[in-house]
N, C-alpha and C. Protein backbone atom coordinates (compact mmCIF):
# COMPACT_ATOMS: atom_id res chain seq x y z
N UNK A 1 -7.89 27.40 -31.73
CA UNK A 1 -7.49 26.04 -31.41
C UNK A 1 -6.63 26.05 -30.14
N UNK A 2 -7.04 25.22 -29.24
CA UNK A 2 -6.27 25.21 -27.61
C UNK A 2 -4.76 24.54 -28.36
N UNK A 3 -3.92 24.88 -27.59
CA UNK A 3 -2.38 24.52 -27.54
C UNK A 3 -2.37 23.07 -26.98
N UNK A 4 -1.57 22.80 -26.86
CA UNK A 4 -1.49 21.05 -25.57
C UNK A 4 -0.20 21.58 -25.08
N UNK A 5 -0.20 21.12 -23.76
CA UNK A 5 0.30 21.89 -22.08
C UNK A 5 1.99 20.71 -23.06
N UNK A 6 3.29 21.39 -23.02
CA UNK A 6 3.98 20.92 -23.10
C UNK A 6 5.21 20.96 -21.88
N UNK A 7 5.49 20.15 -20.46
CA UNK A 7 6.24 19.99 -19.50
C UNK A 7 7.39 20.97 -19.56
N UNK A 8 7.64 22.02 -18.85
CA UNK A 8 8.96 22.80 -18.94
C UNK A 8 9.97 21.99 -17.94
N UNK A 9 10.40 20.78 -18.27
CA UNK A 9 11.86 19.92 -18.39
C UNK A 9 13.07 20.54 -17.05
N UNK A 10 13.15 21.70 -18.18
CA UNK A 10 14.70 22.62 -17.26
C UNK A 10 14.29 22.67 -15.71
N UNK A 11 12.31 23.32 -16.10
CA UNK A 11 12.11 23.93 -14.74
C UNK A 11 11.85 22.93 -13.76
N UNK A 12 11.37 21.89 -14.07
CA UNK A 12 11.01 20.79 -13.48
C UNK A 12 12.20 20.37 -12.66
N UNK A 13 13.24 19.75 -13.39
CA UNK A 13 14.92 19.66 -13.04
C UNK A 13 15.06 20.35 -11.81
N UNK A 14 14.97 21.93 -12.11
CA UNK A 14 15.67 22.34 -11.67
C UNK A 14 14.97 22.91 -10.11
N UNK A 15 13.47 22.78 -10.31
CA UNK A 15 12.95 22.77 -8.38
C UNK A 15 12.81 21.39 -7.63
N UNK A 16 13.10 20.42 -8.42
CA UNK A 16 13.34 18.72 -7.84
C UNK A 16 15.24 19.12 -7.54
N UNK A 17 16.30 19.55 -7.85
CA UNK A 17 17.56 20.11 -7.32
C UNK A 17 17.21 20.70 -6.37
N UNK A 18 16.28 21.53 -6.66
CA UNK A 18 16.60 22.31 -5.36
C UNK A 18 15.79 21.91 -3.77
N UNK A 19 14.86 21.21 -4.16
CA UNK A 19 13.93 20.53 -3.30
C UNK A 19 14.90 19.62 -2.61
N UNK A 20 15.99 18.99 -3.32
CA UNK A 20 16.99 17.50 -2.85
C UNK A 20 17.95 18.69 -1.64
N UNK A 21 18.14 19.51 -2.21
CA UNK A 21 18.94 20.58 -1.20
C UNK A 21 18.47 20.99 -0.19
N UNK A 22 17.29 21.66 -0.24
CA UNK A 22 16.43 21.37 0.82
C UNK A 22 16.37 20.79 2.16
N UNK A 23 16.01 19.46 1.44
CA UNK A 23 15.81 18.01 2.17
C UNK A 23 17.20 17.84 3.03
N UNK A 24 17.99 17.76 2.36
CA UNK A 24 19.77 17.54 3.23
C UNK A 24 19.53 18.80 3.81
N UNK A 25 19.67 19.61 3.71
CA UNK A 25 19.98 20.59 4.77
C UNK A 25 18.90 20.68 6.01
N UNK A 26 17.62 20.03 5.67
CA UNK A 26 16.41 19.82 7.09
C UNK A 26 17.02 18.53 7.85
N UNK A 27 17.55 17.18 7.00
CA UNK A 27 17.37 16.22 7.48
C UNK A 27 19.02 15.77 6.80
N UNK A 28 20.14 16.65 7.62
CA UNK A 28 21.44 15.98 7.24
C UNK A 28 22.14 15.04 7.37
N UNK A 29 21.47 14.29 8.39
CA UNK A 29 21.54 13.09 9.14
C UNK A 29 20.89 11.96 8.60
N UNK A 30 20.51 12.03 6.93
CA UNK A 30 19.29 11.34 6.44
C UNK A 30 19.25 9.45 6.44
N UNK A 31 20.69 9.03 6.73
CA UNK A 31 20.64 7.85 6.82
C UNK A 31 20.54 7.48 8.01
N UNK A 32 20.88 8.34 9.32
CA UNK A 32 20.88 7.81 10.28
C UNK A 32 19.31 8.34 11.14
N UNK A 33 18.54 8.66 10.26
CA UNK A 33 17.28 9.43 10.82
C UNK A 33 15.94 8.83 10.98
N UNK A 34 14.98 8.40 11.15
CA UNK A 34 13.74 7.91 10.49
C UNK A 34 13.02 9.21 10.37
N UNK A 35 13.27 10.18 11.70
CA UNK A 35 12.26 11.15 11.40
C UNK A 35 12.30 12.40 11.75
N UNK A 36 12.15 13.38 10.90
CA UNK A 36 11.75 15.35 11.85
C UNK A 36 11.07 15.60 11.63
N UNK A 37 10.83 16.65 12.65
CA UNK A 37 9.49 17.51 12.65
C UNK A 37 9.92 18.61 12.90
N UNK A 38 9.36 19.73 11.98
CA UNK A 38 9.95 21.13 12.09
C UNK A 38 8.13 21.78 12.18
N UNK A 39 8.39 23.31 13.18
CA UNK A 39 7.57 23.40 13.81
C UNK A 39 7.49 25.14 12.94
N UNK A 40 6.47 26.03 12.38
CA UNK A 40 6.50 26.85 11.77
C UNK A 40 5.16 27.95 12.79
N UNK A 41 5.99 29.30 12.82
CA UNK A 41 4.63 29.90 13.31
C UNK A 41 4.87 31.03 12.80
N UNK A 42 3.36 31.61 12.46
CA UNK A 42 3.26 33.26 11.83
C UNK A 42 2.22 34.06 13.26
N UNK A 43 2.32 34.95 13.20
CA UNK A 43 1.41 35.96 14.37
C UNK A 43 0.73 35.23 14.42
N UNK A 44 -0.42 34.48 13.27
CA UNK A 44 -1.63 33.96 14.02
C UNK A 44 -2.26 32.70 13.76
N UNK A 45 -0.87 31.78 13.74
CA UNK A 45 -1.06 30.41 12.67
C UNK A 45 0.16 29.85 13.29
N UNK A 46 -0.21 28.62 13.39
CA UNK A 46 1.19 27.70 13.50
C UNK A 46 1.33 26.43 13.15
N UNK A 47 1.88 25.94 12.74
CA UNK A 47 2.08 24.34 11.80
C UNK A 47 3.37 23.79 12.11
N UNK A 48 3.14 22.79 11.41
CA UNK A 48 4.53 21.73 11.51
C UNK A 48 4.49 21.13 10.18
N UNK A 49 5.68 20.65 10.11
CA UNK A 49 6.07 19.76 8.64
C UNK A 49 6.76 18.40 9.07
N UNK A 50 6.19 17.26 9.46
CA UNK A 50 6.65 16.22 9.38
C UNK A 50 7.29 15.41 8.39
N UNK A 51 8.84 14.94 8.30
CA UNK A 51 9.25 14.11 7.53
C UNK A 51 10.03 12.50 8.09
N UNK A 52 9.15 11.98 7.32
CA UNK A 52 9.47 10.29 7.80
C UNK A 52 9.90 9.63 6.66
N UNK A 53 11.09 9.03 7.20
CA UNK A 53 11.70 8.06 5.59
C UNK A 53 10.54 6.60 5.97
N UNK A 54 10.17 6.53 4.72
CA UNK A 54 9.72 5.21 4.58
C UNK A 54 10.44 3.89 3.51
N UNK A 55 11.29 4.16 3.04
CA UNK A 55 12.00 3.16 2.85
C UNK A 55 13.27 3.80 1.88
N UNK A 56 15.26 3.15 2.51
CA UNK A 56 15.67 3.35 1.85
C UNK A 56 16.77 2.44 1.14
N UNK A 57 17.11 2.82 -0.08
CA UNK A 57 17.70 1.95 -1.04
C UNK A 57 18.68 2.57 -1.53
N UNK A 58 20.01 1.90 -1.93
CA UNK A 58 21.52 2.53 -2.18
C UNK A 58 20.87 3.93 -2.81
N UNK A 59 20.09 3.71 -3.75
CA UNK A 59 20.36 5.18 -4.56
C UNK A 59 18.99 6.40 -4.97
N UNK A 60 17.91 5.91 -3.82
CA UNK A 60 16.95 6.27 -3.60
C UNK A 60 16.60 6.08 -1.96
N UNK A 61 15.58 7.29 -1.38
CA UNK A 61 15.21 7.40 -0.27
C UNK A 61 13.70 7.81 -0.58
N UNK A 62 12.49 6.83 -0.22
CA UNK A 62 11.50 8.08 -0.39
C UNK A 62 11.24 8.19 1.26
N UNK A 63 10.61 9.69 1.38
CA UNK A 63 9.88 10.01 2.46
C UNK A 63 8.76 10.36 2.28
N UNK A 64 7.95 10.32 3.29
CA UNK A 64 6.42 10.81 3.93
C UNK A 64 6.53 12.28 3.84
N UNK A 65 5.62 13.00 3.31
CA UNK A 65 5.93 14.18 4.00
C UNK A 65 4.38 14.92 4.61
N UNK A 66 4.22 15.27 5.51
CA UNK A 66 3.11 15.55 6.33
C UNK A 66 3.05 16.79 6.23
N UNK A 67 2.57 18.22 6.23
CA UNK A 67 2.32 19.14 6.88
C UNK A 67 1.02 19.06 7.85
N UNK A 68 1.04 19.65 8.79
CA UNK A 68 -0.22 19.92 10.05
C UNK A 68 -0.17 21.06 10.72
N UNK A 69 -1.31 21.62 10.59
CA UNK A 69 -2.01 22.49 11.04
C UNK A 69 -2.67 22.76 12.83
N UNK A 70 -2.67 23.73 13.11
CA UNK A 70 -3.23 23.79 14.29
C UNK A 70 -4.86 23.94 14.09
N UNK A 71 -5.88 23.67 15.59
CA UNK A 71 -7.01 23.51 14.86
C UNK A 71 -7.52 25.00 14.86
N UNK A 72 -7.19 25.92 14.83
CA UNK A 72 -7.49 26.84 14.43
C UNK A 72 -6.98 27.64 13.15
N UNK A 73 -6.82 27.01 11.92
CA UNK A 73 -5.89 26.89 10.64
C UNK A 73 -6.66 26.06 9.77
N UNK A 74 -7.74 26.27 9.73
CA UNK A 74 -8.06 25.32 8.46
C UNK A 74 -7.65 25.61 6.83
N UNK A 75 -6.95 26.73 7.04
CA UNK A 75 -6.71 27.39 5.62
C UNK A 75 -5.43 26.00 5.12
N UNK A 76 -4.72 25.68 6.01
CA UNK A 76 -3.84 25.23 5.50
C UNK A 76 -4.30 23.49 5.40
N UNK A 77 -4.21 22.58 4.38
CA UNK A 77 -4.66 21.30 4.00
C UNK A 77 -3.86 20.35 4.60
N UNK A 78 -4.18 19.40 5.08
CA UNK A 78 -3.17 18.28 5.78
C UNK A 78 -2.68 17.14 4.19
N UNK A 79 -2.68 18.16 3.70
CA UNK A 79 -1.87 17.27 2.30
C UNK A 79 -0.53 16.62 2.34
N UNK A 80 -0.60 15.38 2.36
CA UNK A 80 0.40 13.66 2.72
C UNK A 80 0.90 13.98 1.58
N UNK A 81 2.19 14.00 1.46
CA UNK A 81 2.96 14.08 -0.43
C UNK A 81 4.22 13.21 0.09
N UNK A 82 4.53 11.91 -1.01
CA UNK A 82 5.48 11.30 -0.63
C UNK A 82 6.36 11.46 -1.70
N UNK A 83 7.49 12.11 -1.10
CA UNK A 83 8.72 12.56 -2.15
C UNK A 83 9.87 11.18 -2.47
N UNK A 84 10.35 11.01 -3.52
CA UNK A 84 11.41 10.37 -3.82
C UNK A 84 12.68 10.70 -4.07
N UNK A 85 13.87 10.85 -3.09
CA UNK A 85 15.31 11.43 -3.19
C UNK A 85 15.81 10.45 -4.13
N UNK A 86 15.92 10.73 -5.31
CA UNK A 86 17.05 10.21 -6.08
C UNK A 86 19.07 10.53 -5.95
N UNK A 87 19.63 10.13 -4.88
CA UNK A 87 20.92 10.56 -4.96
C UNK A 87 21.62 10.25 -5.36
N UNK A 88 21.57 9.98 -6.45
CA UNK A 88 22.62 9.74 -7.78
C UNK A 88 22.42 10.98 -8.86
N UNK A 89 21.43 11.54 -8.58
CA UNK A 89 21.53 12.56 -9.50
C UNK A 89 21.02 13.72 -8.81
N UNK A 90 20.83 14.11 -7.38
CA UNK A 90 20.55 14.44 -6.05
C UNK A 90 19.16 15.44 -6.42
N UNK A 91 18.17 14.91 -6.84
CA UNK A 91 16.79 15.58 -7.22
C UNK A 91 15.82 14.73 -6.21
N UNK A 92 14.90 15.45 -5.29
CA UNK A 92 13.70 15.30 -4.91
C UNK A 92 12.44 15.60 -5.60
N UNK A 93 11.66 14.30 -5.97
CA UNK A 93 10.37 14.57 -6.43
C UNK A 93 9.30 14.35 -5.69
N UNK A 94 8.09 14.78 -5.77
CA UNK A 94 7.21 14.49 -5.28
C UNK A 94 6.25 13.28 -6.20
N UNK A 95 5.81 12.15 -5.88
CA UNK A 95 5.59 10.90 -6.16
C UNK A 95 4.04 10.50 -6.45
N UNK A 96 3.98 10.83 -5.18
CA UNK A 96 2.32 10.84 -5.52
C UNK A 96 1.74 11.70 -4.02
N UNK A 97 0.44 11.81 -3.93
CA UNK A 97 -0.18 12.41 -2.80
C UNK A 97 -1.21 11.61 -2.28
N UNK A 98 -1.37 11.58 -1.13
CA UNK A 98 -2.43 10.84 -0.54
C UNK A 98 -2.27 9.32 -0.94
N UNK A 99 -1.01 8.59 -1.98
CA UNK A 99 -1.47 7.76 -2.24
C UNK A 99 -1.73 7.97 -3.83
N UNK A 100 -1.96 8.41 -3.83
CA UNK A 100 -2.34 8.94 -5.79
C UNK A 100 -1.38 9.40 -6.13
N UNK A 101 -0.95 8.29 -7.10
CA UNK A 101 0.32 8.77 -7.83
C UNK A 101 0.05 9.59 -8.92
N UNK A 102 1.13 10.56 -9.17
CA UNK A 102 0.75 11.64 -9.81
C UNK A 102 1.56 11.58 -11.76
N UNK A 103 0.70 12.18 -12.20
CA UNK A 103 1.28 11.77 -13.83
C UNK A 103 1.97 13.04 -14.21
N UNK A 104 2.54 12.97 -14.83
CA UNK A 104 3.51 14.05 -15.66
C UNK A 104 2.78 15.65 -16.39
N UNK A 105 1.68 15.00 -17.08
CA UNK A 105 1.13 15.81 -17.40
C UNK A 105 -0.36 15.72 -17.65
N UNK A 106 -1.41 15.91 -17.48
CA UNK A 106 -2.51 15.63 -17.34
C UNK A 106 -3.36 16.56 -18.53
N UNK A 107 -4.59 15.59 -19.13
CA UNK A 107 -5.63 16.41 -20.55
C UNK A 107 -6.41 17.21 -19.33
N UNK A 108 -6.81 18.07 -20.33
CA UNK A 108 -7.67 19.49 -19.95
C UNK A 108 -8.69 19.29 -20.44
N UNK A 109 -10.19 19.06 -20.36
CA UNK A 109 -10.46 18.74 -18.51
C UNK A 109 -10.58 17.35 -18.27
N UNK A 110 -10.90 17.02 -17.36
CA UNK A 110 -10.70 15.75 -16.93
C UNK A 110 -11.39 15.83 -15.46
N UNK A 111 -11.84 14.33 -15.28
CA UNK A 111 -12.54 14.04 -14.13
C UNK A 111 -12.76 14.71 -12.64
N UNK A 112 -11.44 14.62 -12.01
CA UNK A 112 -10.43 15.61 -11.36
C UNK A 112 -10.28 16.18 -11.05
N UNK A 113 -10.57 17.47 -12.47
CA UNK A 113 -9.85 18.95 -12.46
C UNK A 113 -8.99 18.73 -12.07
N UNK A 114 -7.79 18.02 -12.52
CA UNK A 114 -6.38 18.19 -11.97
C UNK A 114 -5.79 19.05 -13.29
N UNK A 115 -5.19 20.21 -12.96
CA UNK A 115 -4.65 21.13 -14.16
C UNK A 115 -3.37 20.41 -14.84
N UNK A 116 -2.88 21.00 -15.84
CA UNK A 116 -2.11 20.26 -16.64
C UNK A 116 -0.67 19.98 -16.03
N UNK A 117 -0.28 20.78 -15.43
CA UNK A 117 0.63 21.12 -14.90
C UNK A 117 0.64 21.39 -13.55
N UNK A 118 0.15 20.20 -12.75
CA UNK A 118 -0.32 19.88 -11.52
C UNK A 118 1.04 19.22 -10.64
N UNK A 119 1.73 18.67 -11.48
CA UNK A 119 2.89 17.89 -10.84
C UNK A 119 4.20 19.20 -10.77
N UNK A 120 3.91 19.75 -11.59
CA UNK A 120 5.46 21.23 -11.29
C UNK A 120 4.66 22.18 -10.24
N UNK A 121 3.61 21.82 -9.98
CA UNK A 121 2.72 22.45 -9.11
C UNK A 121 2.84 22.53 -7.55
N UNK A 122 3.00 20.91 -7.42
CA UNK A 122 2.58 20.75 -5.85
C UNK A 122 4.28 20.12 -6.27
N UNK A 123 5.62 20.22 -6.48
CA UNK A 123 6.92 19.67 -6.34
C UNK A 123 7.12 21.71 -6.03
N UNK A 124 6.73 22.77 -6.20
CA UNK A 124 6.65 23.81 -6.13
C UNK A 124 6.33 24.22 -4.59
N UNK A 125 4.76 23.50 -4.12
CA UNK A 125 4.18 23.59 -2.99
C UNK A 125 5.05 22.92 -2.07
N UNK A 126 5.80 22.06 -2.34
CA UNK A 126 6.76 21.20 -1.30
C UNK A 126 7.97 22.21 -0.94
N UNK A 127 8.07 22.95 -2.40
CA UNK A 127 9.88 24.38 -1.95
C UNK A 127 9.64 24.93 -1.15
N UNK A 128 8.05 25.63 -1.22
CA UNK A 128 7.81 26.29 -0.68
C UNK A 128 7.72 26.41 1.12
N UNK A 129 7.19 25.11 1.12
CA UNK A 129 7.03 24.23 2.79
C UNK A 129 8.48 24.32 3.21
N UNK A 130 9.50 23.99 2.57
CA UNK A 130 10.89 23.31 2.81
C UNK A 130 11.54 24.71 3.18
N UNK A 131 11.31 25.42 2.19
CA UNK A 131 12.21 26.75 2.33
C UNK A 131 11.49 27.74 3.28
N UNK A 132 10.25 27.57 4.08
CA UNK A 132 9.67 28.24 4.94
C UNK A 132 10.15 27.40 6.31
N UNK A 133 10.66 26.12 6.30
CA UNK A 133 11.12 25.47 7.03
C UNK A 133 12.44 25.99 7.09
N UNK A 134 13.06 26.18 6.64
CA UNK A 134 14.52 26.48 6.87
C UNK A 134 14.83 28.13 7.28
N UNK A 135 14.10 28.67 6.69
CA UNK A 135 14.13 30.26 7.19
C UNK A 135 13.23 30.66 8.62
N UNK A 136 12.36 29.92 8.94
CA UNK A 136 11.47 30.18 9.91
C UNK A 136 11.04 29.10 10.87
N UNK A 137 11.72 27.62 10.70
CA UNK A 137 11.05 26.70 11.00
C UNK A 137 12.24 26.52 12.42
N UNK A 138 11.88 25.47 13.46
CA UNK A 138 12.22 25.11 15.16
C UNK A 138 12.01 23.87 14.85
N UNK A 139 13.38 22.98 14.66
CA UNK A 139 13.19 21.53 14.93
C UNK A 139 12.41 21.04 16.29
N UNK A 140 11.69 20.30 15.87
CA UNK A 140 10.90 19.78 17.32
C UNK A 140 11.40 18.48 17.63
N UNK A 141 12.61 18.38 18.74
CA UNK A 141 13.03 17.11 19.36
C UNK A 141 12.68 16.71 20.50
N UNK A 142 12.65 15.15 20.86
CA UNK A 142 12.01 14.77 21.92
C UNK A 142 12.89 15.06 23.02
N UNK A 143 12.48 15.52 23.96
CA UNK A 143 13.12 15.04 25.36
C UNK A 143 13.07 14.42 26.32
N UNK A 144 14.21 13.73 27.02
CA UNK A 144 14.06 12.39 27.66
C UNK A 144 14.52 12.74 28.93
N UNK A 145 13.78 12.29 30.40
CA UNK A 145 14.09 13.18 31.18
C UNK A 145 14.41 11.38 31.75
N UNK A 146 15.79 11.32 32.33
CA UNK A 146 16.57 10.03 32.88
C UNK A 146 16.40 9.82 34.63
């Protein structure tokens, strides 16, 4: 008899904390910001991670979040994930993707193939972006020549 996928809570908690930490430390300036772009390169690959606030409210911020690829990188997906900063309890989630809001926990199988545990999944894939951003990543600012 299959089990049913039950949400690990703590862990969930606790990479939406650390994702909100993240976020402030890329974008510390977050009220006075609309937007960064941090610029990532390996020997033979290079990307960027765009973040754009799209709307904020006393005790919530969500942003856009973009990654992009160079065109020689197709490995990496131009997957749109729009996170929600809750700072009242200072956790970043990821909301939905593309537009598709994402559910908590999803039946096995399903239309989809979205796995059960798809949402601790890609709030995982976002640490990962964030914390490759911060160890390896080159803010990309404009310059204005007067």
């Amino acid at each position: 008899m299959k089990r049913k996928y039950i949400p690990d809570l703590r862990k969930q908690m606790a990479q939406c904390e650390v994702n909100y930490m993240r976020l402030m430390k890329l974008m510390p300036d977050l009220d006075n910001v609309d937007e960064r772009c941090y610029q990532v390169a390996w020997p033979d690959h290079q990307a960027s991670l765009r973040l754009e606030v799209e709307e904020r409210f006393t005790y919530t911020t969500t942003l856009k979040v973009t990654p992009q690829h160079d065109h020689d990188s197709p490995w990496l997906g131009a997957t749109q994930l729009v996170v929600r900063l809750y700072h009242d309890a200072s956790t970043a989630e990821v909301v939905c993707t593309r537009r598709k809001q994402l559910s908590g926990v999803y039946s096995y199988p399903n239309k989809r193939m979205r796995q059960p545990d798809e949402k601790i999944q890609i709030n995982e894939y976002l640490g990962e972006w964030l914390s490759h951003c911060l160890s390896h990543g080159h803010m990309m600012e404009p310059v204005f020549i007067g």
